[in-house]
C-alpha atoms as a PDB file:
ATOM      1  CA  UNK A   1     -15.432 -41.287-122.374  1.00  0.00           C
ATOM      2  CA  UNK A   2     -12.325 -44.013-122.399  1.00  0.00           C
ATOM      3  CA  UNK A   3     -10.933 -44.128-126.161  1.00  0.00           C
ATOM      4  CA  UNK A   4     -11.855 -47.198-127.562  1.00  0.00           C
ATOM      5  CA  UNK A   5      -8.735 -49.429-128.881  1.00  0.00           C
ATOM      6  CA  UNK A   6      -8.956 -48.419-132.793  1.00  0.00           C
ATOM      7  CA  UNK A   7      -7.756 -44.864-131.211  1.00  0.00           C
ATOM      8  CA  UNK A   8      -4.141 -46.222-130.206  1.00  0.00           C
ATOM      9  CA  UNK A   9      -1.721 -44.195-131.642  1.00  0.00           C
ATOM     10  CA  UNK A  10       2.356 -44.566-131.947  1.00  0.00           C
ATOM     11  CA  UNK A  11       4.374 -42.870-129.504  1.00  0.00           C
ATOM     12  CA  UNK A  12       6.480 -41.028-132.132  1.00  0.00           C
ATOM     13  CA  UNK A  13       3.234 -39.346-132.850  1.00  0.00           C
ATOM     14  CA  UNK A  14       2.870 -37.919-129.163  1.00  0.00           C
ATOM     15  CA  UNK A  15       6.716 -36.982-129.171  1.00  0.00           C
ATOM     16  CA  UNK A  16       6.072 -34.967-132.200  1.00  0.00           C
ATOM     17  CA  UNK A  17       2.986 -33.101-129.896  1.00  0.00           C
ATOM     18  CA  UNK A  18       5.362 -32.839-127.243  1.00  0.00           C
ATOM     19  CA  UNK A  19       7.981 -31.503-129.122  1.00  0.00           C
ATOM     20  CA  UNK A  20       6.581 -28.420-130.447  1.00  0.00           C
ATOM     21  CA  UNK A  21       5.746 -27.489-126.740  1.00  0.00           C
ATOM     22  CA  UNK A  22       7.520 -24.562-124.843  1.00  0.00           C
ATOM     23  CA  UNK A  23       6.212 -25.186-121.599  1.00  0.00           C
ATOM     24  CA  UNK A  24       5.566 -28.708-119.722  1.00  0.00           C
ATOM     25  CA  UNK A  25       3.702 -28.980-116.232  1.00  0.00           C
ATOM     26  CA  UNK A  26       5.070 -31.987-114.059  1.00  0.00           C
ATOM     27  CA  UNK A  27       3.194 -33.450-111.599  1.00  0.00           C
ATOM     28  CA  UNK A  28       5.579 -35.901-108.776  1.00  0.00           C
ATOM     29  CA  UNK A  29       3.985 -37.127-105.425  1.00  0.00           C
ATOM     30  CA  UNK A  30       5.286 -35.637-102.309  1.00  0.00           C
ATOM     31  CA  UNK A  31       6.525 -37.586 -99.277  1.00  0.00           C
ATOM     32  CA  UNK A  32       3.008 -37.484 -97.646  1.00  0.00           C
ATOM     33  CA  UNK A  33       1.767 -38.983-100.795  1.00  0.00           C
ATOM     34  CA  UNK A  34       0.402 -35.335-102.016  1.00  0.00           C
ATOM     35  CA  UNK A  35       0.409 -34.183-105.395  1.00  0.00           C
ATOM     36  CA  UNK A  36       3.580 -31.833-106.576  1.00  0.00           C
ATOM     37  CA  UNK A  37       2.639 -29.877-109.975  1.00  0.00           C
ATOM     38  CA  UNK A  38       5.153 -27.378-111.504  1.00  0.00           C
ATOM     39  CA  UNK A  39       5.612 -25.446-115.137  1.00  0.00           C
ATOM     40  CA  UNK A  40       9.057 -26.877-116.388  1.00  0.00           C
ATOM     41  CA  UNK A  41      11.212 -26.658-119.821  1.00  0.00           C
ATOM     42  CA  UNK A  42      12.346 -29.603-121.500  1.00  0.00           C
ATOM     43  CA  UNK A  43      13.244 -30.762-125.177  1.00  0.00           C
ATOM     44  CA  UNK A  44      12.437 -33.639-127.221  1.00  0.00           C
ATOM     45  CA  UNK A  45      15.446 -35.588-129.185  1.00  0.00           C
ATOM     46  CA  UNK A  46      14.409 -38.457-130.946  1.00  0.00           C
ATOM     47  CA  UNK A  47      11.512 -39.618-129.242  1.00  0.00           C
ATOM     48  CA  UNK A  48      12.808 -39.167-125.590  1.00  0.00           C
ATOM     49  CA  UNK A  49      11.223 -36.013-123.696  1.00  0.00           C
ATOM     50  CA  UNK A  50      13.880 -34.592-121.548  1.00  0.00           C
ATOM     51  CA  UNK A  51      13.866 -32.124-118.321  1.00  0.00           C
ATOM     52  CA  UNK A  52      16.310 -30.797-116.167  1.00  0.00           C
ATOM     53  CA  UNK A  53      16.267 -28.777-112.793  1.00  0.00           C
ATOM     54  CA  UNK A  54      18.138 -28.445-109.279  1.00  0.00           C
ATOM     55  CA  UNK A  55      18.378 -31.028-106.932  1.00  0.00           C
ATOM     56  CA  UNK A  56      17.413 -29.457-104.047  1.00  0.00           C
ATOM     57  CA  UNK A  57      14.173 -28.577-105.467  1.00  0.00           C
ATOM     58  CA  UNK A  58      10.817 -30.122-104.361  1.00  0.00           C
ATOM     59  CA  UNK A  59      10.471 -31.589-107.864  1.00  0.00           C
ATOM     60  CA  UNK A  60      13.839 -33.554-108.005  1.00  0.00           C
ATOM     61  CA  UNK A  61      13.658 -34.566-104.095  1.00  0.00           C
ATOM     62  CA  UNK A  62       9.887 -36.609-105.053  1.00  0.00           C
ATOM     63  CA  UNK A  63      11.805 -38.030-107.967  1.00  0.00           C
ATOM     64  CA  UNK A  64      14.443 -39.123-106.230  1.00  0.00           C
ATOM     65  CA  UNK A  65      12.278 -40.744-103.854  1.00  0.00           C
ATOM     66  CA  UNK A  66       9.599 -42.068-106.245  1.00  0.00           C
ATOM     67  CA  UNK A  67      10.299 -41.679-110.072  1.00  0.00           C
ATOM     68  CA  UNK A  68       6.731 -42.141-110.983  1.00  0.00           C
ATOM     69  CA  UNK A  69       5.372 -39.342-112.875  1.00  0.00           C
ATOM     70  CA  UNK A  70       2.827 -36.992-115.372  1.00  0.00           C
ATOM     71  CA  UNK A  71       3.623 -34.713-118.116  1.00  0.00           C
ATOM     72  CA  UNK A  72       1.186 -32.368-119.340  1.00  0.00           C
ATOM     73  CA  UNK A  73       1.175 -29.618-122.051  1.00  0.00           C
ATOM     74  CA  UNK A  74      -0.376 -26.325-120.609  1.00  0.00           C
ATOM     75  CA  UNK A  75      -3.670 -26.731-123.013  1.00  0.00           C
ATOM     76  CA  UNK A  76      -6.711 -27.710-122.069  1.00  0.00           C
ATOM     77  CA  UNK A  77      -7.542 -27.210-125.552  1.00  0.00           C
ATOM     78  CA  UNK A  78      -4.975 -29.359-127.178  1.00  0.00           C
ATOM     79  CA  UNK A  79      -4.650 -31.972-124.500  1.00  0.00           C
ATOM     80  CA  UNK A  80      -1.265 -34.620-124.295  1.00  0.00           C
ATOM     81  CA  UNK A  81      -0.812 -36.381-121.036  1.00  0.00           C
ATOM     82  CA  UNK A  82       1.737 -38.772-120.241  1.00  0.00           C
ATOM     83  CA  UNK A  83       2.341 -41.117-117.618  1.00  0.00           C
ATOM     84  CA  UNK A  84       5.675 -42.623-116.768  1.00  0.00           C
ATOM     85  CA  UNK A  85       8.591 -42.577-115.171  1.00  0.00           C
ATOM     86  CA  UNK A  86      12.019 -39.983-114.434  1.00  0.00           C
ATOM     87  CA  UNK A  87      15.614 -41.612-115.279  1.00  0.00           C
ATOM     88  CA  UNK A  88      17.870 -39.930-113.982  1.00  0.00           C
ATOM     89  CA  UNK A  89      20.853 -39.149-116.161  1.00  0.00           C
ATOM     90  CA  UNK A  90      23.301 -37.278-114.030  1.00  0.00           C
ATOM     91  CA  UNK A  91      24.361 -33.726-114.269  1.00  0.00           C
ATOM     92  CA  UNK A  92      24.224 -31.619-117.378  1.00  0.00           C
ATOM     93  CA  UNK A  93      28.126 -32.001-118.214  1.00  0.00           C
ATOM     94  CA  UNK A  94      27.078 -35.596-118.897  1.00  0.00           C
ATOM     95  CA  UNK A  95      24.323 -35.486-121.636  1.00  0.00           C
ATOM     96  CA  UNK A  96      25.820 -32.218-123.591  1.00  0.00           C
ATOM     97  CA  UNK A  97      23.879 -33.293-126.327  1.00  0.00           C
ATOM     98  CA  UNK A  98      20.466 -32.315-124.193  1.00  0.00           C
ATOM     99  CA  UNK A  99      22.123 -28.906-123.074  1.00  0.00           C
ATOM    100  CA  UNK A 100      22.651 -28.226-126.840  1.00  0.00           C
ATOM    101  CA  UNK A 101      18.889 -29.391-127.979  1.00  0.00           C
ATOM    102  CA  UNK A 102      17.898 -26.837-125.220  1.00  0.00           C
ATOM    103  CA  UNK A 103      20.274 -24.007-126.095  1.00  0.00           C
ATOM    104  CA  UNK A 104      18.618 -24.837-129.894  1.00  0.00           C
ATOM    105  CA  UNK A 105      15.084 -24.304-128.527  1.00  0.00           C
ATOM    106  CA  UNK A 106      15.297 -21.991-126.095  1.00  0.00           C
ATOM    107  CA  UNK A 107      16.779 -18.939-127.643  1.00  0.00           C
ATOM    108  CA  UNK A 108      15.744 -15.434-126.355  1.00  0.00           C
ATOM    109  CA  UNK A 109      18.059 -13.180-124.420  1.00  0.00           C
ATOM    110  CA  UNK A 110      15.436 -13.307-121.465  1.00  0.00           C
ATOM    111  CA  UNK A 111      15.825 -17.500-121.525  1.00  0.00           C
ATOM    112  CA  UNK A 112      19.595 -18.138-121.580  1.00  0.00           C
ATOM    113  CA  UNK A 113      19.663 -17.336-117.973  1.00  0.00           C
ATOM    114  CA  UNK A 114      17.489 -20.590-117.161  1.00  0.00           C
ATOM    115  CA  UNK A 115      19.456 -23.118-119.365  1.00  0.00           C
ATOM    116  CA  UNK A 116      21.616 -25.534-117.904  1.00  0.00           C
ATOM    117  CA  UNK A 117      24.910 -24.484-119.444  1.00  0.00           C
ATOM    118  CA  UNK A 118      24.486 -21.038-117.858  1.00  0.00           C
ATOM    119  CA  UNK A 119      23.379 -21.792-114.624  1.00  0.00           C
ATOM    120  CA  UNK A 120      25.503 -23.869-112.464  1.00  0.00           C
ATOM    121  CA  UNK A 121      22.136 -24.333-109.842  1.00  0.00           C
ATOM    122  CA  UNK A 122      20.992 -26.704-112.644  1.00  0.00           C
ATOM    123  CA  UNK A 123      22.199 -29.890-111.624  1.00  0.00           C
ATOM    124  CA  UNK A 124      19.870 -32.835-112.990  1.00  0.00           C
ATOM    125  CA  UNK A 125      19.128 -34.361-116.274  1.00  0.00           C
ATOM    126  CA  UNK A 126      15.830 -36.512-116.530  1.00  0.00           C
ATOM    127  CA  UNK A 127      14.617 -38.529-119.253  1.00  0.00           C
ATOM    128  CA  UNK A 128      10.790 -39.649-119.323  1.00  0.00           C
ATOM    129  CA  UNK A 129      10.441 -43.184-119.423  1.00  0.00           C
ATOM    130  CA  UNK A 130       6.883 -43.464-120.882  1.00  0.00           C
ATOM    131  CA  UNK A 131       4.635 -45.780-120.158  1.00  0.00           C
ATOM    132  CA  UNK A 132       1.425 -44.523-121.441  1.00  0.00           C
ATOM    133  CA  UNK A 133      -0.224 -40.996-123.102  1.00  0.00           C
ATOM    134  CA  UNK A 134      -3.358 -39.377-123.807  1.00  0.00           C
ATOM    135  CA  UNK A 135      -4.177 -36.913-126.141  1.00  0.00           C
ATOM    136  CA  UNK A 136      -7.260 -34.963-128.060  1.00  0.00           C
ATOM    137  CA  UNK A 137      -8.143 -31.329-129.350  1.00  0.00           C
ATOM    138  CA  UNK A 138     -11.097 -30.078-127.900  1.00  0.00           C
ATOM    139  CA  UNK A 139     -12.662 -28.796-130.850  1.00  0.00           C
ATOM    140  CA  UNK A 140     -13.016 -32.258-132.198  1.00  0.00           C
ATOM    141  CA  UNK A 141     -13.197 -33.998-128.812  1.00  0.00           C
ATOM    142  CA  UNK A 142     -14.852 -37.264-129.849  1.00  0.00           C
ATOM    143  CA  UNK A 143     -12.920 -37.882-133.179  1.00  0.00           C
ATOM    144  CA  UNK A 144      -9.555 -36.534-131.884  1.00  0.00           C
ATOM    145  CA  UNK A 145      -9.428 -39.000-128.648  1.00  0.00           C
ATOM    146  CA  UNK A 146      -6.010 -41.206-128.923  1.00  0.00           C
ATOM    147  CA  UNK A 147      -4.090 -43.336-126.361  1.00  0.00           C
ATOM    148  CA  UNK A 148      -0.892 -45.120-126.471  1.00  0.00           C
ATOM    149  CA  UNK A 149       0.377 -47.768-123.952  1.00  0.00           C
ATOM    150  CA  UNK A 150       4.042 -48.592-124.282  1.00  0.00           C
END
């Protein structure tokens, strides 16, 4: 069932979902026009949602080549889907406010090894330029549905 239009919500409200998140799944489209989906980290500051990764992955070659974009949280149960678009803002040195919101959220031992600062693999910045979300619980499907459009 499509939301009707009384269920718009702001997009602050679906940066504040995304926000408490861990773990994002990405989804880019391949060269062959195939779809790309991969678990990533990323932090919310403000209400921008921000990734990061290595160039010469799969992931960063399809956004380099088509920013387009969807960003999922892992739940089925507590759904938030956004469509939109990667900018890409350069290396890590250059947004050291994102590698310190990261460092901030992502604080075991066992994830320091992954964070930008640490690893010199990690070469790319992204931040989401929305342009439209989904999002409902499942235990209150019908009343939960929202949608934003930016």
């Amino acid at each position: 069932m499509v939301p009707e239009p009384d269920n718009t919500i702001s997009w602050p409200e679906v940066a504040a979902r995304l926000a408490v998140a861990r773990n994002y799944w990405l989804s880019t489209t391949m060269p062959t026009g195939a779809p790309h989906a991969v678990p990533v980290w990323g932090v919310v500051i403000g209400h921008t949602l921000y990734l990061y990764g290595e160039r010469r992955t799969r992931k960063a070659r399809n956004l380099a080549a088509d920013p387009r974009l969807v960003v999922h949280l892992e739940s089925g149960d507590d759904v938030v889907i956004v469509r939109g678009t990667a900018e890409d803002l350069g290396t890590p040195v250059q947004v050291p406010h994102v590698v310190r919101a990261l460092a901030a959220k992502y604080t075991s031992q066992a994830d320091q090894q992954y964070l930008p600062d640490t690893d010199p693999d990690f070469d790319v910045v992204y931040a989401i330029r929305p342009q439209s979300a989904l999002m409902w619980r499942l235990s209150d499907y019908e009343a939960s549905q929202r949608r934003w459009s930016g």
